[in-house]
Protein backbone atom coordinates (compact mmCIF):
# COMPACT_ATOMS: atom_id res chain seq x y z
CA UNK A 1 96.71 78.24 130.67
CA UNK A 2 98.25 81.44 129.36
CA UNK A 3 97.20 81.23 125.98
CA UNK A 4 93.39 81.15 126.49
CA UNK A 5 93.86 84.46 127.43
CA UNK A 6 94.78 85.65 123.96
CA UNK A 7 92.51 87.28 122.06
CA UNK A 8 91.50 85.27 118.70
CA UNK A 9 94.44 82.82 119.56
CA UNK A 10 96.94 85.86 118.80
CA UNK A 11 99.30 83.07 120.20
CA UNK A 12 99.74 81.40 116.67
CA UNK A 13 97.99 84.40 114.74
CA UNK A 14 101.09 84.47 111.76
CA UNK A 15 102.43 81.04 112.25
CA UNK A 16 101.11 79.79 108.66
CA UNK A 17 102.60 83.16 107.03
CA UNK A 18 106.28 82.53 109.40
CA UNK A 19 106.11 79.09 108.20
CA UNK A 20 105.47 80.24 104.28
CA UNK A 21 108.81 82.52 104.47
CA UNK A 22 110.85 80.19 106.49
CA UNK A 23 110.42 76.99 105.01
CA UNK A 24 111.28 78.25 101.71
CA UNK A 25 114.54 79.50 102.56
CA UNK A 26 115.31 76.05 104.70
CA UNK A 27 119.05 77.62 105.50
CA UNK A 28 118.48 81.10 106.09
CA UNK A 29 118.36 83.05 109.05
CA UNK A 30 115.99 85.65 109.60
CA UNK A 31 116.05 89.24 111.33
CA UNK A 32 112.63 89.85 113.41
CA UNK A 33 112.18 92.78 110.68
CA UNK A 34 112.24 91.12 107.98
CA UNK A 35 109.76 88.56 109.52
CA UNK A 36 107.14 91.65 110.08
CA UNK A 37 107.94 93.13 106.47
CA UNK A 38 107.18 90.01 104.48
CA UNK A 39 103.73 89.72 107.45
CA UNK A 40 102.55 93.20 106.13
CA UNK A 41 103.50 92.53 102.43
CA UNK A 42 100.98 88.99 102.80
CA UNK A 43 98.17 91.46 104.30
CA UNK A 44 98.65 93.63 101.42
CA UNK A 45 100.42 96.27 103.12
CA UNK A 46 103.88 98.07 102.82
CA UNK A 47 104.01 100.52 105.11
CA UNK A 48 102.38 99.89 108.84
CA UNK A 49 101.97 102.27 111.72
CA UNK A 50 104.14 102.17 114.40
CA UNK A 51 101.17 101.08 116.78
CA UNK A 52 100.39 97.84 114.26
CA UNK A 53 104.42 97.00 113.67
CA UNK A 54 104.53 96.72 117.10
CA UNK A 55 101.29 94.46 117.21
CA UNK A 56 102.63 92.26 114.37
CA UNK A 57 106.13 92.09 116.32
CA UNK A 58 104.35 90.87 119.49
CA UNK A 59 102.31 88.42 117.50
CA UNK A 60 105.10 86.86 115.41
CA UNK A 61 107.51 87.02 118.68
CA UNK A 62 105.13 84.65 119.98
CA UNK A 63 104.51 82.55 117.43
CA UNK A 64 107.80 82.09 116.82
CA UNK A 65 108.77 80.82 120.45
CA UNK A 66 105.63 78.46 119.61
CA UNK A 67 106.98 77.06 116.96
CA UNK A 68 110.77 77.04 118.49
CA UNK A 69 108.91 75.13 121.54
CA UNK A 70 107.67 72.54 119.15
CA UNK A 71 111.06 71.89 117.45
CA UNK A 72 110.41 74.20 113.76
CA UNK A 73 112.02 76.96 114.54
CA UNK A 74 115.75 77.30 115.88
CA UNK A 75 116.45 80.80 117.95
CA UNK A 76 119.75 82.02 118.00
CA UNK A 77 121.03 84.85 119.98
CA UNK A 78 124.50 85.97 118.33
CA UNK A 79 125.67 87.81 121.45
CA UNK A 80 124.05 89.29 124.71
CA UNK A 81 125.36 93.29 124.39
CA UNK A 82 122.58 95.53 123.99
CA UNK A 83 121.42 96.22 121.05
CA UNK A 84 122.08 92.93 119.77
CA UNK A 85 119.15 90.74 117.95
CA UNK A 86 118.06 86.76 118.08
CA UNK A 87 117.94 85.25 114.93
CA UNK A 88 115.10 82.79 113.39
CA UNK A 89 115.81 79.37 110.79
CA UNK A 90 113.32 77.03 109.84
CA UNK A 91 114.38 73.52 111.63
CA UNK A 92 117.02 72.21 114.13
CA UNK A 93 120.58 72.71 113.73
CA UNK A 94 122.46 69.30 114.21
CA UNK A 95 124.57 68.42 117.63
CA UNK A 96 127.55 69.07 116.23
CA UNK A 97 126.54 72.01 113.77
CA UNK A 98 125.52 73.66 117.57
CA UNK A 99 128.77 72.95 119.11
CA UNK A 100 130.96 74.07 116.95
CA UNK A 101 129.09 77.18 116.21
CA UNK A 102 129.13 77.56 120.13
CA UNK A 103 132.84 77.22 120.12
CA UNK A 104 133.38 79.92 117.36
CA UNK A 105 130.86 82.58 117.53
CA UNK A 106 130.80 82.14 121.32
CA UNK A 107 126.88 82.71 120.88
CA UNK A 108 123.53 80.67 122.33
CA UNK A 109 120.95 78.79 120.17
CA UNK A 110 117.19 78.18 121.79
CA UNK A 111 115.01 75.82 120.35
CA UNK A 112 117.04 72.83 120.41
């Protein structure tokens, strides 16, 4: 199993501090950044390194497919050009809330 290979069960290491921010804003998307910001504001820390964002990004990228897997977390990928960026809400979007938003933004949601 790949996640007994994680150190200190990295796998879900910010779940309870994605879960905090998410659930609070039920609606809301959220950018990967400002995942990691409000992550190093809870540890008491404004400004990280560029060694330990990229730790914290790593860490909440995979908690966040965790908690996608288990039906929290809805990932939605606006477009696929480079450069682009997936976006992160708290719950499922509804059948019909997918499909239409499928039909007009032309994007993919994961998660579902």
């Amino acid at each position: 199993m790949p996640w007994r290979r994680c150190k200190g069960s990295s796998l879900l290491k910010y779940a309870r501090e994605i879960i905090e921010l998410m659930a609070a804003y039920p609606g809301r998307e959220f950018k990967m950044d400002e995942i990691v910001r409000y992550i190093a504001g809870s540890k008491g820390r404004q400004r990280l390194e560029a060694l330990e964002r990229e730790a914290v990004r790593r860490s909440a990228r995979n908690a966040l497919k965790a908690l996608a897997d288990s039906g929290c977390v809805s990932i939605h990928y606006p477009s696929s050009a480079n450069g682009s960026f997936a976006l992160y809400r708290w719950g499922r979007l509804l059948n019909t809330q997918h499909e239409a938003f499928s039909k007009h933004a032309g994007g993919t949601v994961e998660g579902l």
